[in-house]
PDB file of N, CA and C in Angstrom:
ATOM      1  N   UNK A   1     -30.869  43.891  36.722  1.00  0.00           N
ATOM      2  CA  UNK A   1     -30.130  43.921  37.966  1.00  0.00           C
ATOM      3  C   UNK A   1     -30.938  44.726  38.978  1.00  0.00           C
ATOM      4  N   UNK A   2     -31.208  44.017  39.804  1.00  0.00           N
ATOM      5  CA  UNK A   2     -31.814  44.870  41.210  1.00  0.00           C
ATOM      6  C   UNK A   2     -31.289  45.922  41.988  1.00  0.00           C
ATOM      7  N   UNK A   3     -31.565  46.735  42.496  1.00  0.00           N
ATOM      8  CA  UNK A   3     -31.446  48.349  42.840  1.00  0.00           C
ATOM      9  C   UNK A   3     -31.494  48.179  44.554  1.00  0.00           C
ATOM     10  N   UNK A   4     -30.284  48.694  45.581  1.00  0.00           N
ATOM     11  CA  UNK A   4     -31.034  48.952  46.986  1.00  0.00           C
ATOM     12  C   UNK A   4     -31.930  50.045  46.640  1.00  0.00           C
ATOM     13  N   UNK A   5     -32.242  50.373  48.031  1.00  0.00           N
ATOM     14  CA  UNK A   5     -32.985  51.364  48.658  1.00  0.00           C
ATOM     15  C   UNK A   5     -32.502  52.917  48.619  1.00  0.00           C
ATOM     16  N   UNK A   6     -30.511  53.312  47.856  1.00  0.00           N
ATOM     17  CA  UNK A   6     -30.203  53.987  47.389  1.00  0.00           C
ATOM     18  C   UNK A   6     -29.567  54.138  46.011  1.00  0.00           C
ATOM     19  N   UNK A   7     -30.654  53.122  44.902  1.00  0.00           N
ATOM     20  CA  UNK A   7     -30.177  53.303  43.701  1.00  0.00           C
ATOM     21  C   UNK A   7     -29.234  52.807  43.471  1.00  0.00           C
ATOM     22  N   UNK A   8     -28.257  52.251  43.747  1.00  0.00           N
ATOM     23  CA  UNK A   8     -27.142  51.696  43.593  1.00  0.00           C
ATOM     24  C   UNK A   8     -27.358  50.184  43.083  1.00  0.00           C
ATOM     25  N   UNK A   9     -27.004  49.654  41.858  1.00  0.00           N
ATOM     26  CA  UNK A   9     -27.027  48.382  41.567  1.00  0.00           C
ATOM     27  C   UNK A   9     -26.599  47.483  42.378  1.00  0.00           C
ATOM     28  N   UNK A  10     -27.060  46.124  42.354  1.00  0.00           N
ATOM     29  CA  UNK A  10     -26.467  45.118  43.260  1.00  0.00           C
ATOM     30  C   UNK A  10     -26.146  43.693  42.175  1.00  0.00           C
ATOM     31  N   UNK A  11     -25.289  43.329  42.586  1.00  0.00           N
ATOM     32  CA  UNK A  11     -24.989  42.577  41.903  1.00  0.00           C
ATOM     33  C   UNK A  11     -25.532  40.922  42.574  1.00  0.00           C
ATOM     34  N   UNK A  12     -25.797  39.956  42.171  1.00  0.00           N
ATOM     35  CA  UNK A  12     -25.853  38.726  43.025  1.00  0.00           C
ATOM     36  C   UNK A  12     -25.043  37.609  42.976  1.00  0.00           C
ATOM     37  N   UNK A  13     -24.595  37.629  41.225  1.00  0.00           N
ATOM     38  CA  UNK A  13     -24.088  36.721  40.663  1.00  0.00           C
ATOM     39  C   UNK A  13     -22.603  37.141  41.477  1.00  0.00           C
ATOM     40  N   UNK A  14     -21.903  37.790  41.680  1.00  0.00           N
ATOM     41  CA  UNK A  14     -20.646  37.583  42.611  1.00  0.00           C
ATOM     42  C   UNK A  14     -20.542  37.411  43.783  1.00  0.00           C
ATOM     43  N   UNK A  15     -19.457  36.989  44.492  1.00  0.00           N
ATOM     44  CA  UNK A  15     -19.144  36.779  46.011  1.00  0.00           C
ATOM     45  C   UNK A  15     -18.309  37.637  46.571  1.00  0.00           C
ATOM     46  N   UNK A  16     -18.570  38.969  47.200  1.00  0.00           N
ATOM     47  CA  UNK A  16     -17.642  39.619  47.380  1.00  0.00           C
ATOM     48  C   UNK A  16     -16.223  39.598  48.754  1.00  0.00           C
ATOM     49  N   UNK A  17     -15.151  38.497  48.303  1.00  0.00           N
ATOM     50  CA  UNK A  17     -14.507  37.699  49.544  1.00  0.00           C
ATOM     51  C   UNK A  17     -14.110  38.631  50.576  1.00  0.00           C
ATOM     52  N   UNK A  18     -14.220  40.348  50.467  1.00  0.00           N
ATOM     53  CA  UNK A  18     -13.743  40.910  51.810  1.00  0.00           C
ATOM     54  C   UNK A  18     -15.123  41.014  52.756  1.00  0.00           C
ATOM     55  N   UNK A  19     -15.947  40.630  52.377  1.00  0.00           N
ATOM     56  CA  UNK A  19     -17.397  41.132  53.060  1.00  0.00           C
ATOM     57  C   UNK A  19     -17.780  39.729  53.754  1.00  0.00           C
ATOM     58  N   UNK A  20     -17.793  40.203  54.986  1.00  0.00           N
ATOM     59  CA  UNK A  20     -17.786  38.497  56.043  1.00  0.00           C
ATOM     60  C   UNK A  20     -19.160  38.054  55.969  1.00  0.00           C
ATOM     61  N   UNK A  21     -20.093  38.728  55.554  1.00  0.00           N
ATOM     62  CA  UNK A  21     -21.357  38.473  55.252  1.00  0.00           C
ATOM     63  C   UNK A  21     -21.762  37.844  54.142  1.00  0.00           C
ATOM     64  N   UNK A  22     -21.077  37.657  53.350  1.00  0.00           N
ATOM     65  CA  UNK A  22     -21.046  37.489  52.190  1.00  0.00           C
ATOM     66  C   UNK A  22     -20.465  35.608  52.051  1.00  0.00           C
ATOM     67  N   UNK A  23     -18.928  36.162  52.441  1.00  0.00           N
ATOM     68  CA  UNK A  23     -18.328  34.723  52.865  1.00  0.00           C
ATOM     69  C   UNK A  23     -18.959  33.785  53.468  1.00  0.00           C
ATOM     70  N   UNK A  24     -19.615  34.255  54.652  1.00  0.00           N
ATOM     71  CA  UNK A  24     -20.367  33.366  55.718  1.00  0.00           C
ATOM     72  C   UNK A  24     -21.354  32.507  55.002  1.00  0.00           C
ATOM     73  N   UNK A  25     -22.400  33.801  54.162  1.00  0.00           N
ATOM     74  CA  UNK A  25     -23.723  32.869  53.462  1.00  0.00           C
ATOM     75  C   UNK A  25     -23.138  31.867  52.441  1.00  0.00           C
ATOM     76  N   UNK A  26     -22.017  32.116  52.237  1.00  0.00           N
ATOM     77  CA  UNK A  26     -21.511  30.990  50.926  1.00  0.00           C
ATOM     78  C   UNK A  26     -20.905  29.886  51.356  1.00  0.00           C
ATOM     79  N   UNK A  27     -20.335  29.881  52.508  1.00  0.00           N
ATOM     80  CA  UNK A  27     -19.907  28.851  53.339  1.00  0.00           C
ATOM     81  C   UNK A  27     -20.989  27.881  53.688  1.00  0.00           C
ATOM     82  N   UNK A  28     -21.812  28.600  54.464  1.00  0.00           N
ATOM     83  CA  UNK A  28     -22.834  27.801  54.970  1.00  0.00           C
ATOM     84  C   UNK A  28     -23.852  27.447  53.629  1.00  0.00           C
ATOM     85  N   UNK A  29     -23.866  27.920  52.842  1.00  0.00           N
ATOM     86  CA  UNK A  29     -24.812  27.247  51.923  1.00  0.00           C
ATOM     87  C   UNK A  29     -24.503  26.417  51.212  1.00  0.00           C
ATOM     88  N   UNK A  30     -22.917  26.566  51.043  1.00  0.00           N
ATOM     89  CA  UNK A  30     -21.748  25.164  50.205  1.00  0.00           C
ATOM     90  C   UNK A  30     -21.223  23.900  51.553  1.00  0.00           C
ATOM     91  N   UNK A  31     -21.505  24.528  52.759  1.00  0.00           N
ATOM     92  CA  UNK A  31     -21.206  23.361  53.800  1.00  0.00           C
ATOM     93  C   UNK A  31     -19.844  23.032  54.247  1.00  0.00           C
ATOM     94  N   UNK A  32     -19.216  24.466  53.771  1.00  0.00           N
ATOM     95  CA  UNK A  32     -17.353  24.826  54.214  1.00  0.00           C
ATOM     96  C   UNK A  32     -17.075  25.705  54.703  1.00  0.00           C
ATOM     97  N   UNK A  33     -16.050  25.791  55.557  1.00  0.00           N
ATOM     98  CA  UNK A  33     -15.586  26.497  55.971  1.00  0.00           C
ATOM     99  C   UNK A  33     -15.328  28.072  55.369  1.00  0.00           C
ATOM    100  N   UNK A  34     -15.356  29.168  55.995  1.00  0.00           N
ATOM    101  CA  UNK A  34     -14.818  30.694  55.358  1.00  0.00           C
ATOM    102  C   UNK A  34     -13.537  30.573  54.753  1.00  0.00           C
ATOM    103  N   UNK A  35     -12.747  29.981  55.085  1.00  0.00           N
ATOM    104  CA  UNK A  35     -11.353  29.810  54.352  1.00  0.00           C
ATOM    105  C   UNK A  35     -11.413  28.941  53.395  1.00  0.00           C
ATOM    106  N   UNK A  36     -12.301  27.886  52.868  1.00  0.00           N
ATOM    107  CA  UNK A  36     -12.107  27.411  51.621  1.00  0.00           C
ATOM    108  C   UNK A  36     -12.799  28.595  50.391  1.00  0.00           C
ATOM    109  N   UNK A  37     -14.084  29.014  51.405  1.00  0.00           N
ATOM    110  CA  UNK A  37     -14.365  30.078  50.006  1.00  0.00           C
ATOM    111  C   UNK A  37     -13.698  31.200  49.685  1.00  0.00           C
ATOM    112  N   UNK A  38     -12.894  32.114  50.962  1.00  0.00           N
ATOM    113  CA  UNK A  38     -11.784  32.961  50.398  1.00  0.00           C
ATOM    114  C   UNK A  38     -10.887  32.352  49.552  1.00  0.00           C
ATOM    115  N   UNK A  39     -10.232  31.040  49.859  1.00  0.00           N
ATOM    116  CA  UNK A  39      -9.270  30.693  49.266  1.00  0.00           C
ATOM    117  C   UNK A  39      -9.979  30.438  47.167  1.00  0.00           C
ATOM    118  N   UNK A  40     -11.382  30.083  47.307  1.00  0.00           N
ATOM    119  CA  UNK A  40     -12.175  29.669  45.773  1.00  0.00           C
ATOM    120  C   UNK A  40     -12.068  30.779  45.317  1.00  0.00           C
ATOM    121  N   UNK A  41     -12.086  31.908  46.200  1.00  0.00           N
ATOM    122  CA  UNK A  41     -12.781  33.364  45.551  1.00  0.00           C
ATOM    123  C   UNK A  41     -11.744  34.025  44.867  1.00  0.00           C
ATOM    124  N   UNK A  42      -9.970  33.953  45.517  1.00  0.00           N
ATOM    125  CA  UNK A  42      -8.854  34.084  44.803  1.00  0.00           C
ATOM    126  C   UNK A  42      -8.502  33.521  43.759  1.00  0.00           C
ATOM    127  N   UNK A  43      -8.766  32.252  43.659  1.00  0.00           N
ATOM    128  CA  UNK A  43      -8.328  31.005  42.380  1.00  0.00           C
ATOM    129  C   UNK A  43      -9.351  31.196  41.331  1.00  0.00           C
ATOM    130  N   UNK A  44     -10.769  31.641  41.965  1.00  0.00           N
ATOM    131  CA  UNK A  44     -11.578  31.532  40.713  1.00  0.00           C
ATOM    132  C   UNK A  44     -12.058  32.474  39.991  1.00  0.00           C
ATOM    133  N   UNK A  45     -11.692  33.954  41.269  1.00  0.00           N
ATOM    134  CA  UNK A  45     -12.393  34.851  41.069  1.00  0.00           C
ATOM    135  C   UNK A  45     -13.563  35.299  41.456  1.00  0.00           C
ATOM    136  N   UNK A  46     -14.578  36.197  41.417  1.00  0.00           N
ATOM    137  CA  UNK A  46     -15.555  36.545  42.422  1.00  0.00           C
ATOM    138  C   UNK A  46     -16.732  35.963  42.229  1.00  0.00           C
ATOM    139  N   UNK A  47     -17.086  35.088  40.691  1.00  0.00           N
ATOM    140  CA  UNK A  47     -17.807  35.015  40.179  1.00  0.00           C
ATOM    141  C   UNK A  47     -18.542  34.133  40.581  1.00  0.00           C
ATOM    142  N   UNK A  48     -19.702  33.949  41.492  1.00  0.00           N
ATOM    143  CA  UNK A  48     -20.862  32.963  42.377  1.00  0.00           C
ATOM    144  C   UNK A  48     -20.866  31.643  41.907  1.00  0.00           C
ATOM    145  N   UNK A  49     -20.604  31.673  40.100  1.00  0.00           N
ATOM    146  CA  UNK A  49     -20.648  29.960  39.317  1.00  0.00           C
ATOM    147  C   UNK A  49     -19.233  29.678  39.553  1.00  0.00           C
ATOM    148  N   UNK A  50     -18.382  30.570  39.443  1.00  0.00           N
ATOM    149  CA  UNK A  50     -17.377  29.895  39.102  1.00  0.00           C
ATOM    150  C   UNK A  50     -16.602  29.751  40.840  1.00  0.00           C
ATOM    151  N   UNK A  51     -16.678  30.376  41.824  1.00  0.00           N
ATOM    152  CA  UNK A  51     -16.582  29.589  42.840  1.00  0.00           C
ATOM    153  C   UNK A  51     -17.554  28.660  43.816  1.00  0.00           C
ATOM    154  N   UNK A  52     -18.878  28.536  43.331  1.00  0.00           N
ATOM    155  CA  UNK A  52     -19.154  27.322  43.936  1.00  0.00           C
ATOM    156  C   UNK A  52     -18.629  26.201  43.040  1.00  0.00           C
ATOM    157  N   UNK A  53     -18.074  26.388  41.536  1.00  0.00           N
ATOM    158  CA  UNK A  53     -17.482  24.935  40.607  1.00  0.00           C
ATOM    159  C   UNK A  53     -16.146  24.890  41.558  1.00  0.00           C
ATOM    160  N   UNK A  54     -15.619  25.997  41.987  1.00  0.00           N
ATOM    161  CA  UNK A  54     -13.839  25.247  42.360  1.00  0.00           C
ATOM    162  C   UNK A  54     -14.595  24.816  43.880  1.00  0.00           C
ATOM    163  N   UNK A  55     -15.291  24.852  44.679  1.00  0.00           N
ATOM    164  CA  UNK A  55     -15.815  24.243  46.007  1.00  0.00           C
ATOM    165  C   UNK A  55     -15.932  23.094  46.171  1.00  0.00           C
ATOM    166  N   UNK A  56     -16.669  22.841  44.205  1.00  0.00           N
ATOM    167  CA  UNK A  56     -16.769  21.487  44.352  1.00  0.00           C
ATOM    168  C   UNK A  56     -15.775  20.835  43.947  1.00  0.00           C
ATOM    169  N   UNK A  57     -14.696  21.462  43.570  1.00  0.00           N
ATOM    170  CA  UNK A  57     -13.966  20.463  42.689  1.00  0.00           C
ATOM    171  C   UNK A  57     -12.640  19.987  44.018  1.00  0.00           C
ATOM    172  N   UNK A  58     -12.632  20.679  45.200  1.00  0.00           N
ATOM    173  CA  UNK A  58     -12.169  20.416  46.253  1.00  0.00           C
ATOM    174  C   UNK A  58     -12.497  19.055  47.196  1.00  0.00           C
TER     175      UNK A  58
END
């Protein structure tokens, strides 16, 4: 797992849905709207595989 610039682990494999930065890049890289991936990120959980699978299954 990769480290910032203050030691702190980062995670990649999750989507963290309160962070609009976060939402945004997943939107635009799945080609939906911010409200379908908040809405994936509740149903599926935070987990990067398992809400781009409910994105698609929309």
């Amino acid at each position: 797992m990769a480290t910032t610039s203050r030691g702190r682990a980062q995670d990649r494999a999750k989507v963290a849905g309160g962070q609009d930065h976060e939402v945004r890049y997943e939107a635009k890289k799945e080609g939906v709207s911010k409200d379908t991936v908040k809405t994936a990120v509740k149903s599926a959980g935070n987990s990067r595989k398992k809400v781009e699978a409910e994105i698609g299954r929309r």
